[in-house]
N, C-alpha and C. Protein backbone atom coordinates (compact mmCIF):
# COMPACT_ATOMS: atom_id res chain seq x y z
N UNK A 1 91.36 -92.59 -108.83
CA UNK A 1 90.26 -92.55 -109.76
C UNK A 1 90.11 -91.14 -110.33
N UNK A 2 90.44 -90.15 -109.29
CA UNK A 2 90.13 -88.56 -109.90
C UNK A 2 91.32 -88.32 -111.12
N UNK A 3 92.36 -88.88 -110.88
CA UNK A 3 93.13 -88.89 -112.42
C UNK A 3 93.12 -89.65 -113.18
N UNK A 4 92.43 -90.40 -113.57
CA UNK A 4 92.39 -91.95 -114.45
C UNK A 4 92.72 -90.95 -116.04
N UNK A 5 91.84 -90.11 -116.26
CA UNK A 5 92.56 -89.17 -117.79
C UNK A 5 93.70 -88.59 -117.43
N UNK A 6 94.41 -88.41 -116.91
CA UNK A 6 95.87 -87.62 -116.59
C UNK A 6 96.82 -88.79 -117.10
N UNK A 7 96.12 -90.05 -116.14
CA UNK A 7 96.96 -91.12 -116.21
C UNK A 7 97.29 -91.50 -117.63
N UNK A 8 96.45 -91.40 -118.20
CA UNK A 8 95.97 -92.11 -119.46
C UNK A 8 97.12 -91.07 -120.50
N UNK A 9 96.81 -89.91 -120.36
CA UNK A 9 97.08 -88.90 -121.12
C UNK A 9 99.15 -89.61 -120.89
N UNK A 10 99.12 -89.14 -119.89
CA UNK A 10 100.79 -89.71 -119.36
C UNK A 10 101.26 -90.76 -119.99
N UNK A 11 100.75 -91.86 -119.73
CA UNK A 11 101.16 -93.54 -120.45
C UNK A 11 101.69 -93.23 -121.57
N UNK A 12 100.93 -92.48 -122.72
CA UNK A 12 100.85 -92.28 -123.85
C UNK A 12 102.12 -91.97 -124.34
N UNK A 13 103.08 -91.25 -123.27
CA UNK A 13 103.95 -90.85 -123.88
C UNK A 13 105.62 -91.43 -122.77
N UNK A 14 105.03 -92.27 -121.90
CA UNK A 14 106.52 -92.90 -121.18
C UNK A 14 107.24 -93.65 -121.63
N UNK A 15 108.25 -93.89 -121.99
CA UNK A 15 109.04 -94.99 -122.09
C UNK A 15 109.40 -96.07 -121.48
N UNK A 16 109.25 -95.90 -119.78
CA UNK A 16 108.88 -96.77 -119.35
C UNK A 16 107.96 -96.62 -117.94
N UNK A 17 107.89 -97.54 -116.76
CA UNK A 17 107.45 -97.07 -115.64
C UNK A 17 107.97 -98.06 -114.42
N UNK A 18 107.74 -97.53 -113.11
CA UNK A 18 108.31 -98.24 -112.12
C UNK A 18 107.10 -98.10 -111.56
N UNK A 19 106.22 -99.72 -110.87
CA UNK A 19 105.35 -99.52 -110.22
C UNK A 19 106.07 -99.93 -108.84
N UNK A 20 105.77 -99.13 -107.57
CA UNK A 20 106.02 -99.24 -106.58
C UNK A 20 105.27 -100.41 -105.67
N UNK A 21 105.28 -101.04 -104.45
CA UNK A 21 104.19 -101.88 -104.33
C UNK A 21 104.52 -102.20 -103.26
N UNK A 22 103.68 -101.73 -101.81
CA UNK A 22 103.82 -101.77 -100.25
C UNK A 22 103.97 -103.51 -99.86
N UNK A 23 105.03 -104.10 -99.24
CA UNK A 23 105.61 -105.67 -98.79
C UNK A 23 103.94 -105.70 -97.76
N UNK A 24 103.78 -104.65 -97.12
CA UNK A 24 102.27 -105.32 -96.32
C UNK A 24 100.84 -105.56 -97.31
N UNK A 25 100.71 -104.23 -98.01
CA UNK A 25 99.53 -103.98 -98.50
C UNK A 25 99.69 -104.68 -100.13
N UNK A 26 100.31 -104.85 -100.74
CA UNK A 26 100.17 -105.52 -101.67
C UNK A 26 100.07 -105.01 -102.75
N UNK A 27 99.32 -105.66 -104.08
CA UNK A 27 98.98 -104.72 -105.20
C UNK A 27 97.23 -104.32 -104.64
N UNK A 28 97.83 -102.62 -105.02
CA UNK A 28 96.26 -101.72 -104.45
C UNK A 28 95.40 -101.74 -105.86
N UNK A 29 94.00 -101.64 -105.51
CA UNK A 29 93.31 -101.45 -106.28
C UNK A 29 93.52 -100.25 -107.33
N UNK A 30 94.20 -99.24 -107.28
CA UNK A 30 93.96 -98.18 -107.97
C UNK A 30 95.69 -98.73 -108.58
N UNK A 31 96.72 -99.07 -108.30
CA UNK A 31 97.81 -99.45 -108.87
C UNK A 31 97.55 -100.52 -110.14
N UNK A 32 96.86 -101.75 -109.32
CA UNK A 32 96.32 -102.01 -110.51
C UNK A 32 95.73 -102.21 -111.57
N UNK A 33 95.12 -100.86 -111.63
CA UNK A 33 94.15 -99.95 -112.85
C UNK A 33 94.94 -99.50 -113.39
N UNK A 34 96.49 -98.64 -112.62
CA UNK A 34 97.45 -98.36 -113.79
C UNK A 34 97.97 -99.20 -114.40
N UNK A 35 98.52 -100.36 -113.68
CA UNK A 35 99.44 -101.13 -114.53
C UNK A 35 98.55 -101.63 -115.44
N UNK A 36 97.41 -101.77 -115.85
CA UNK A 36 96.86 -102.79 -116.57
C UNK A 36 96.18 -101.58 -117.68
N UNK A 37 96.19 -100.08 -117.17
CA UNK A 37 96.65 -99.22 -118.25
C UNK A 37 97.42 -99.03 -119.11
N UNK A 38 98.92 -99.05 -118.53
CA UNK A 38 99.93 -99.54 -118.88
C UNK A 38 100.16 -100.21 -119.65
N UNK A 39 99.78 -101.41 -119.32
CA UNK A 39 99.94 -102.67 -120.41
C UNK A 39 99.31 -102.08 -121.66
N UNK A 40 97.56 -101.58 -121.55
CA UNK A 40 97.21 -101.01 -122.95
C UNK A 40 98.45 -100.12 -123.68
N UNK A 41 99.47 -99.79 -123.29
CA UNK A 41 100.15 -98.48 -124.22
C UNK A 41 101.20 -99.08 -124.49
N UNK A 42 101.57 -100.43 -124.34
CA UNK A 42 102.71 -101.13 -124.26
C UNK A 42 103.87 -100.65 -123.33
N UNK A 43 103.89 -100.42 -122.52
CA UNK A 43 104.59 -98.98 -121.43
C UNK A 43 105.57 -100.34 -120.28
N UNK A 44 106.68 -100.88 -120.79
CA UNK A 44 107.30 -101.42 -120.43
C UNK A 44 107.48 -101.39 -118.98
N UNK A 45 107.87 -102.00 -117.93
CA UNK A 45 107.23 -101.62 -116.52
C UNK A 45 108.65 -102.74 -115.21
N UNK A 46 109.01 -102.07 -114.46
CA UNK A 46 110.18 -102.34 -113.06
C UNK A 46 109.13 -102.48 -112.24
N UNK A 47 108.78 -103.62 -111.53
CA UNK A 47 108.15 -103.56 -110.19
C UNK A 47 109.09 -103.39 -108.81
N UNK A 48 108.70 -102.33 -108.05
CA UNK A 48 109.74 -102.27 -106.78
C UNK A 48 108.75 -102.68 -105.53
N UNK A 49 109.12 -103.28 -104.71
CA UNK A 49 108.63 -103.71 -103.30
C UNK A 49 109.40 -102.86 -102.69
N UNK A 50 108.29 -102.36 -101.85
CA UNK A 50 109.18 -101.25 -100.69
C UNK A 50 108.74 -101.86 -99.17
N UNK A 51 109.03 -100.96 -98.28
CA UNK A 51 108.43 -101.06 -96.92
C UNK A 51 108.49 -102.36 -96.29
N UNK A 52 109.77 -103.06 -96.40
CA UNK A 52 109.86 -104.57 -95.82
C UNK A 52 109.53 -104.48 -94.79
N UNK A 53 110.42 -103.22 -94.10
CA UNK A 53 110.74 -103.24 -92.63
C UNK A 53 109.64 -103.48 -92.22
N UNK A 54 108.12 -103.31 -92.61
CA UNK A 54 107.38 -102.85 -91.61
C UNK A 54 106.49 -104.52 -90.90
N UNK A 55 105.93 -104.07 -90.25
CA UNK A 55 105.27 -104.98 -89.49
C UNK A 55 104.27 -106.02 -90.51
N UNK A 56 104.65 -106.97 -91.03
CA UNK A 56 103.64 -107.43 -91.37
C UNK A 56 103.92 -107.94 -93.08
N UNK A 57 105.04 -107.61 -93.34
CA UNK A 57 105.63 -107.50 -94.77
C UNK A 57 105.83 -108.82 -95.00
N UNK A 58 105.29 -109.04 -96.61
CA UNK A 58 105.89 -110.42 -96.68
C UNK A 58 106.14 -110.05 -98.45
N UNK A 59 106.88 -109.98 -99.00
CA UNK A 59 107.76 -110.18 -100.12
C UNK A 59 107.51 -110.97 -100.86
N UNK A 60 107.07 -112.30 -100.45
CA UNK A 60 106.65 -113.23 -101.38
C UNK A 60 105.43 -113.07 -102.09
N UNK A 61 104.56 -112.69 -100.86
CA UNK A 61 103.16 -111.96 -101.09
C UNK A 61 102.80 -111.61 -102.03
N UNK A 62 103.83 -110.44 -102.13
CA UNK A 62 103.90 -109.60 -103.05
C UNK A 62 103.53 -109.49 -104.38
N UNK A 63 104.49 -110.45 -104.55
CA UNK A 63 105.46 -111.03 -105.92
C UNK A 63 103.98 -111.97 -106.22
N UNK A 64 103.93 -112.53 -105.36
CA UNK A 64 102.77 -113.97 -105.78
C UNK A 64 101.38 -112.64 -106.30
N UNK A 65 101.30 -111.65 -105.61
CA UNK A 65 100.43 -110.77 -106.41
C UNK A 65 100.47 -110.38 -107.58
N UNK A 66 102.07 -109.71 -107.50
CA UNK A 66 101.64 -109.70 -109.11
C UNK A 66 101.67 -110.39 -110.52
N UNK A 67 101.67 -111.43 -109.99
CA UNK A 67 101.52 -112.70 -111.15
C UNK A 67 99.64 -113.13 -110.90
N UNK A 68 99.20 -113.25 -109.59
CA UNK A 68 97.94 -113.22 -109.92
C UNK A 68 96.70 -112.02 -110.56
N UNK A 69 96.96 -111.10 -109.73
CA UNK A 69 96.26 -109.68 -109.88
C UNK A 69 96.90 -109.07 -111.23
N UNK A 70 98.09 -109.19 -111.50
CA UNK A 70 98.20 -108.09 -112.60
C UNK A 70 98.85 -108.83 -113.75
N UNK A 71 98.80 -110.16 -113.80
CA UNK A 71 99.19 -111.32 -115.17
C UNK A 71 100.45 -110.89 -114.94
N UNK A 72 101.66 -110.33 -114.00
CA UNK A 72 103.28 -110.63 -114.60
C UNK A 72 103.66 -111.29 -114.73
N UNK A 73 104.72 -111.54 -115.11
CA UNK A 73 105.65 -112.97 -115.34
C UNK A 73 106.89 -111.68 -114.36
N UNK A 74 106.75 -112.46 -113.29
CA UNK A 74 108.17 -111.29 -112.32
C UNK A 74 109.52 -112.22 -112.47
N UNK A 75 110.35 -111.20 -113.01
CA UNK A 75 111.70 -112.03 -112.52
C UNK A 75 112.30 -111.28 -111.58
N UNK A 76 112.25 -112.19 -109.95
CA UNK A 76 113.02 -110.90 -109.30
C UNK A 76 114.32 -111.30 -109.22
N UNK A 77 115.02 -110.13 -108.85
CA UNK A 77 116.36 -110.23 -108.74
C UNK A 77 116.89 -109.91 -107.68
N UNK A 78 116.09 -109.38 -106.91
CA UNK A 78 117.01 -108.94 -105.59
C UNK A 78 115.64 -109.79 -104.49
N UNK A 79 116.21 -110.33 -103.44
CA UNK A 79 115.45 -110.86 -102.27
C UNK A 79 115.82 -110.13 -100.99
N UNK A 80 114.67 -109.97 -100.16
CA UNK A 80 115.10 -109.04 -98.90
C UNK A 80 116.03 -109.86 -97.65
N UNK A 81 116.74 -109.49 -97.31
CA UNK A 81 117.89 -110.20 -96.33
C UNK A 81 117.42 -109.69 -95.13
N UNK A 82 116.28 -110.44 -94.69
CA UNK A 82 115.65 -110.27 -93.90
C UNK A 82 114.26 -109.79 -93.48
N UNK A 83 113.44 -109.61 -92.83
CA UNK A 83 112.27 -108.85 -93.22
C UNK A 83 111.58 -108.43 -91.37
N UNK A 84 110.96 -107.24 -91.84
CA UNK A 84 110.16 -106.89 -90.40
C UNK A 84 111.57 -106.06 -90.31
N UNK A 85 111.26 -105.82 -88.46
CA UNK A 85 112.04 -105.31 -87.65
C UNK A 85 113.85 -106.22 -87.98
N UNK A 86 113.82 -107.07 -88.72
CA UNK A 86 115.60 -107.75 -89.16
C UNK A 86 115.75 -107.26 -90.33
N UNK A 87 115.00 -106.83 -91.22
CA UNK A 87 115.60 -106.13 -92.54
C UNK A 87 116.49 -105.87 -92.51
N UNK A 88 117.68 -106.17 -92.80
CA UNK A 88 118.87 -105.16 -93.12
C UNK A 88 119.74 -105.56 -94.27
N UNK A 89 118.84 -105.38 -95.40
CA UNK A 89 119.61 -105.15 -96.99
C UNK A 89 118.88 -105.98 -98.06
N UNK A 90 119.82 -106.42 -99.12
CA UNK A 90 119.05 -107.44 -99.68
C UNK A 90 119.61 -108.29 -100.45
N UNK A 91 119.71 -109.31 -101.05
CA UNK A 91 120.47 -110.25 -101.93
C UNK A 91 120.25 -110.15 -103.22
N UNK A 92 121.16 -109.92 -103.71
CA UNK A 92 121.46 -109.84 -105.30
C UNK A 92 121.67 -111.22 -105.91
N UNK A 93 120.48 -111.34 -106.47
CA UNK A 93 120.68 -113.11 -107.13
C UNK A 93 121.36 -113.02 -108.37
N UNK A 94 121.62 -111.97 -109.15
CA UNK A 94 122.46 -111.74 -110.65
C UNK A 94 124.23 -112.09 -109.58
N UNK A 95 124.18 -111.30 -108.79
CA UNK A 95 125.79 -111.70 -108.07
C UNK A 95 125.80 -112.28 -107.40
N UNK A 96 124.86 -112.48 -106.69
CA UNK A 96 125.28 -113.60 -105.66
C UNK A 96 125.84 -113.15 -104.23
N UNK A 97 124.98 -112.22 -104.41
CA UNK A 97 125.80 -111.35 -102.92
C UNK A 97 124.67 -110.73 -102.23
N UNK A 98 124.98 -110.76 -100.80
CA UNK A 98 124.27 -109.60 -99.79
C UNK A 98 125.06 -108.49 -100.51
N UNK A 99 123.94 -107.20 -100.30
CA UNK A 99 123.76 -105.97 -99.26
C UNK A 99 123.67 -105.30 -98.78
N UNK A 100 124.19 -104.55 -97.69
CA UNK A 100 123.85 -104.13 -96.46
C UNK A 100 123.93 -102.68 -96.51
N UNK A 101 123.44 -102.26 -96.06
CA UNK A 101 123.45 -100.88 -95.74
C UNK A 101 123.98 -100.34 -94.19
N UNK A 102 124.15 -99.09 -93.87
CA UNK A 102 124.79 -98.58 -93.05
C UNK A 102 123.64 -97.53 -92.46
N UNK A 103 122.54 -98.01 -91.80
CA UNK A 103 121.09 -97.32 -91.38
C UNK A 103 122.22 -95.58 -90.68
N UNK A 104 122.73 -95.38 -90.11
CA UNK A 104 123.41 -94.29 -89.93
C UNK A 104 123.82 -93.28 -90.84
N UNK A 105 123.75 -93.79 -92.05
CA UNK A 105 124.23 -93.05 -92.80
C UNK A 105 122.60 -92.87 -94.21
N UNK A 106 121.60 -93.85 -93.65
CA UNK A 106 120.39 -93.76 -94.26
C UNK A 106 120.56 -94.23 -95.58
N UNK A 107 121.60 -95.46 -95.61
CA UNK A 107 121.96 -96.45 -96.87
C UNK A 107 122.93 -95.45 -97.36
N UNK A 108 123.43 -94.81 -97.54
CA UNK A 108 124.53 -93.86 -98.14
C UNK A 108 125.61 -95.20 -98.29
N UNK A 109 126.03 -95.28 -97.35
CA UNK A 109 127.19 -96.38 -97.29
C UNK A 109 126.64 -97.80 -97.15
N UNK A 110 126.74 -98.54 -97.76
CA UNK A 110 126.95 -99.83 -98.01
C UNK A 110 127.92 -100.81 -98.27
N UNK A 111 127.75 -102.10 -98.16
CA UNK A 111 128.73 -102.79 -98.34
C UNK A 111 127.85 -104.16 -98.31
N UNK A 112 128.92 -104.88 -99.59
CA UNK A 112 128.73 -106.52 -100.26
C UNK A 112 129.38 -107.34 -99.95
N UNK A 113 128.90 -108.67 -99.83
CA UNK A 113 129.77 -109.72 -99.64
C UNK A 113 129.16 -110.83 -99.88
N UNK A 114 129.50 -111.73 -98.76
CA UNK A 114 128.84 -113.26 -98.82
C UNK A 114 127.15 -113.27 -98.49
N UNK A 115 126.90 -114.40 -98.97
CA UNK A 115 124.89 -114.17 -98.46
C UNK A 115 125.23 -115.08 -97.31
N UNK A 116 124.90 -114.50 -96.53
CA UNK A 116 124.92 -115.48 -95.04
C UNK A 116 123.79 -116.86 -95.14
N UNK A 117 124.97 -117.89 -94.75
CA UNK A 117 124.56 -118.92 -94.63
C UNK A 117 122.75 -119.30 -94.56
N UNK A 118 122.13 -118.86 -93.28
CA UNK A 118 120.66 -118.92 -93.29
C UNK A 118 119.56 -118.81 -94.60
N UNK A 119 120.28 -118.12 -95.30
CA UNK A 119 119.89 -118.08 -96.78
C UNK A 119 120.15 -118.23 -98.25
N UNK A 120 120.96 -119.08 -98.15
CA UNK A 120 122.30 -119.65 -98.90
C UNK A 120 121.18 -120.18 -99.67
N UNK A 121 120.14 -121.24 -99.40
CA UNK A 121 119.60 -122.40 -100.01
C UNK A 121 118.87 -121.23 -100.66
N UNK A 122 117.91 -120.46 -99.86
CA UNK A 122 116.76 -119.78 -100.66
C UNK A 122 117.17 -119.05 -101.67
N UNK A 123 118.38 -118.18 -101.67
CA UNK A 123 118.95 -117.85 -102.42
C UNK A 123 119.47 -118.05 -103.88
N UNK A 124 120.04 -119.58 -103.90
CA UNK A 124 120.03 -120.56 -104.67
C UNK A 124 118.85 -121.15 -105.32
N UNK A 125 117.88 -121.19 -104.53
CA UNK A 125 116.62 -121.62 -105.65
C UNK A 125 115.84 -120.40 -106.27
N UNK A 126 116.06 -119.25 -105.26
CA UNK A 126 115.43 -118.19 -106.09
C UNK A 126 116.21 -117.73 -107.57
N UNK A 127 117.59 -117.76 -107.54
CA UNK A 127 118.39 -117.62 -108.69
C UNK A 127 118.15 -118.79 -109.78
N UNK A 128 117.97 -119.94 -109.37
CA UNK A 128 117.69 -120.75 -110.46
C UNK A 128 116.30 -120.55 -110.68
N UNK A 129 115.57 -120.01 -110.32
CA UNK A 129 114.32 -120.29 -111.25
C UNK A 129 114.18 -119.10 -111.84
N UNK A 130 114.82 -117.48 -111.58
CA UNK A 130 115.50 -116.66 -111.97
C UNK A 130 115.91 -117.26 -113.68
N UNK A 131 116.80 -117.48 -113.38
CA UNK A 131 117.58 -118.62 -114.40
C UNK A 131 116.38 -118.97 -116.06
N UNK A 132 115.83 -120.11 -115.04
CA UNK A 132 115.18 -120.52 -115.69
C UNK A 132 113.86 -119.86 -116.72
N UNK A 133 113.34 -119.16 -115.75
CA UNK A 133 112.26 -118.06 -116.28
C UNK A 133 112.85 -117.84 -117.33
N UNK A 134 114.16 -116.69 -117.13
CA UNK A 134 114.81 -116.10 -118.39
C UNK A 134 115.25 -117.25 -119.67
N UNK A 135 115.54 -118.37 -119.38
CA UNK A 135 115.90 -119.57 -120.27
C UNK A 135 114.68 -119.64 -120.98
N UNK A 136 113.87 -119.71 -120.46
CA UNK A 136 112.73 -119.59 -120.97
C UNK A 136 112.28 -119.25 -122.18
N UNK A 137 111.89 -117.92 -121.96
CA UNK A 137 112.30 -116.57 -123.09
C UNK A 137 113.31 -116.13 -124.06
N UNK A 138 114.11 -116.55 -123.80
CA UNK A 138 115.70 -116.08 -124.69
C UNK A 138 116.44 -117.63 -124.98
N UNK A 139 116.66 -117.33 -126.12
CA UNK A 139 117.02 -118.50 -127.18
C UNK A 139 118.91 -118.31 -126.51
N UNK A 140 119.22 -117.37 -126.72
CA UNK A 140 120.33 -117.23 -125.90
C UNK A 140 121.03 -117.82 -124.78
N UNK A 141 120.20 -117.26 -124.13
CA UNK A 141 120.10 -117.98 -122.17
C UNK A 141 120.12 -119.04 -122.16
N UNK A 142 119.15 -119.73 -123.13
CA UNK A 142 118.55 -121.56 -122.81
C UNK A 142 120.04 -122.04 -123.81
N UNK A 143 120.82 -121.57 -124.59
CA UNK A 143 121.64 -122.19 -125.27
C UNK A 143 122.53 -122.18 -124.37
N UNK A 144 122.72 -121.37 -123.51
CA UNK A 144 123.96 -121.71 -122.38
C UNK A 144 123.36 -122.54 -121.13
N UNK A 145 122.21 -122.23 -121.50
CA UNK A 145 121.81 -123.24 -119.88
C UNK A 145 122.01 -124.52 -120.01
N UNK A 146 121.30 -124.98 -121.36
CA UNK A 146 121.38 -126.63 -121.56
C UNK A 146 122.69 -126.93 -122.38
N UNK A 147 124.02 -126.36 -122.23
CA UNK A 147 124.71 -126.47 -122.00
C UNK A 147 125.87 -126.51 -121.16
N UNK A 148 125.18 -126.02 -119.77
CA UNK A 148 125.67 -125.74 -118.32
C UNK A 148 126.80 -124.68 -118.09
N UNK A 149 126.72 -123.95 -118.88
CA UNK A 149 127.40 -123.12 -119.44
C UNK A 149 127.13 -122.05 -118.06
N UNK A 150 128.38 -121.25 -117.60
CA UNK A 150 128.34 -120.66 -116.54
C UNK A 150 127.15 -119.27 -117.17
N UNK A 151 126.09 -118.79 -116.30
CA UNK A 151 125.16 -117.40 -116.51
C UNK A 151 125.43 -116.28 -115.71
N UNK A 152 127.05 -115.57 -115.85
CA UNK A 152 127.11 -114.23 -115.03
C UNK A 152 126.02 -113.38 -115.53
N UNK A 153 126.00 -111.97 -115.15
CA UNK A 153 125.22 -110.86 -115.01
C UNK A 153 125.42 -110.45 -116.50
N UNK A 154 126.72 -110.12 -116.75
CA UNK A 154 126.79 -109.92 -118.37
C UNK A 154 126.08 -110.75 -119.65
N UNK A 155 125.19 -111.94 -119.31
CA UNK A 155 125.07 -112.83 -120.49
C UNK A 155 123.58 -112.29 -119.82
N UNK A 156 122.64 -112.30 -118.41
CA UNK A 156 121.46 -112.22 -118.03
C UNK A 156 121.09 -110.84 -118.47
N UNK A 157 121.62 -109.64 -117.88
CA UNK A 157 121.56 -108.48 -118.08
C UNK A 157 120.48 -108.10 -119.60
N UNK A 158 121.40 -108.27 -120.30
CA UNK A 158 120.87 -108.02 -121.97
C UNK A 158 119.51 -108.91 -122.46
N UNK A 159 119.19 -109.84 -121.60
CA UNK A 159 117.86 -110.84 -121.84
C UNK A 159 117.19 -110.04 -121.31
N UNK A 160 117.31 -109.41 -119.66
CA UNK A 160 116.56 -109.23 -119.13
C UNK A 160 115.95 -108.02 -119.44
N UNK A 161 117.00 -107.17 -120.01
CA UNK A 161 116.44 -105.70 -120.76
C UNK A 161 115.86 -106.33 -121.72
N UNK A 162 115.83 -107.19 -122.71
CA UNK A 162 115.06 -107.26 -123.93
C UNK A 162 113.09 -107.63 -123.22
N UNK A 163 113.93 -108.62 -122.13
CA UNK A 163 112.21 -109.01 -121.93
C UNK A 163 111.51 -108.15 -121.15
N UNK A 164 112.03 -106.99 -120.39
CA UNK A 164 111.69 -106.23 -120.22
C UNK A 164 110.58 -105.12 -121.15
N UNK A 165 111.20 -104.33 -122.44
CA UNK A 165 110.92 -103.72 -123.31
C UNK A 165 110.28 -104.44 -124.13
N UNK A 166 109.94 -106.03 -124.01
CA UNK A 166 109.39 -106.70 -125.18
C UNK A 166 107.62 -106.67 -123.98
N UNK A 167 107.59 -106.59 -123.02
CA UNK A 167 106.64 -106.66 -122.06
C UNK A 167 106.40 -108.28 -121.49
N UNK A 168 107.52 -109.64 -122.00
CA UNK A 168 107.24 -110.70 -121.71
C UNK A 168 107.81 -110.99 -120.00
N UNK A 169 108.15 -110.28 -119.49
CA UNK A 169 108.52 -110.22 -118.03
C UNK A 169 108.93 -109.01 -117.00
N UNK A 170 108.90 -108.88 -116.18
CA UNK A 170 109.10 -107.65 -115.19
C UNK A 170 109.69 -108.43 -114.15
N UNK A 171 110.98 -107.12 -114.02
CA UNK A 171 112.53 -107.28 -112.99
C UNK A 171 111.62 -106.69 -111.72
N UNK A 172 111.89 -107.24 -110.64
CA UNK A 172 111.28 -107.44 -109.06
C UNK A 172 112.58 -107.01 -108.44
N UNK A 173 112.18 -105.78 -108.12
CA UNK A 173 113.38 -105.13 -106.64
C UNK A 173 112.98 -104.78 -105.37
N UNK A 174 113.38 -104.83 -104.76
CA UNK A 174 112.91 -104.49 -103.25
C UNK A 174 113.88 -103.72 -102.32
């Protein structure tokens, strides 16, 4: 609240912004005074979920927040591969892949592959409605969808930056 004019003054001139947003605590009251600042300046906007690991995190939560509390339309793209004390990485629904990090090296090293089975399904429905959202929005997307037309990263990518910068949706990372 003691910067609400700083804030203001700032917006004015970003191109874009990344709101951060705790997997326990949710969207905070003073976060979402910015984002909905934000929105006044047209200030195009990345939501990141952090802090899976911790006790109490729920991801979905999250996400379900900021479609209630702050009107997004979230498309996320990455899901946590795991959560709490099992965190370890996250699924890329544009590829279709875990992953993982190398906690020894404090994520430095990583490595991708298959999404392990246990989350194969969730995975799959989170990408299709992924999918769909963006079909949605883009005359593009929906011309390959309802044509079953395969949707790599290269055909999503360029929707997702447009709906991004157009303010009709926000990319969800964690």
């Amino acid at each position: 609240v003691d910067f609400t004019i700083e804030v203001e003054r700032s917006l004015r001139v970003l191109d874009g912004a990344i709101g951060v947003f705790c997997a326990v605590g949710g969207v905070e009251p003073q976060s979402e005074t910015v984002w909905h600042q934000a929105d006044r300046y047209r200030v195009p906007k990345i939501a990141f979920v952090n802090k899976i690991d911790r006790l109490g995190a729920d991801f979905a939560g999250a996400v379900q927040q900021l479609r209630e509390k702050l009107g997004a339309r979230p498309l996320v793209l990455q899901l946590p591969l795991g959560q709490e004390s099992s965190f370890a990485g996250v699924i890329d629904l544009l590829r279709m892949e875990a992953v993982r990090w190398d906690d020894s090296t404090l994520g430095l090293a990583y490595t991708s592959g298959e999404i392990p089975a246990a989350y194969r399904d969730q995975a799959l429905a989170a990408r299709d409605t992924l999918v769909e959202t963006i079909a949605e929005l883009d005359d593009g997307v929906m011309e390959r969808y309802l044509a079953d037309e395969p949707l790599a990263p290269v055909h999503l990518l360029p929707a997702i930056r447009a709906l991004t910068l157009s303010l009709q949706a926000v990319p969800v990372l964690c």
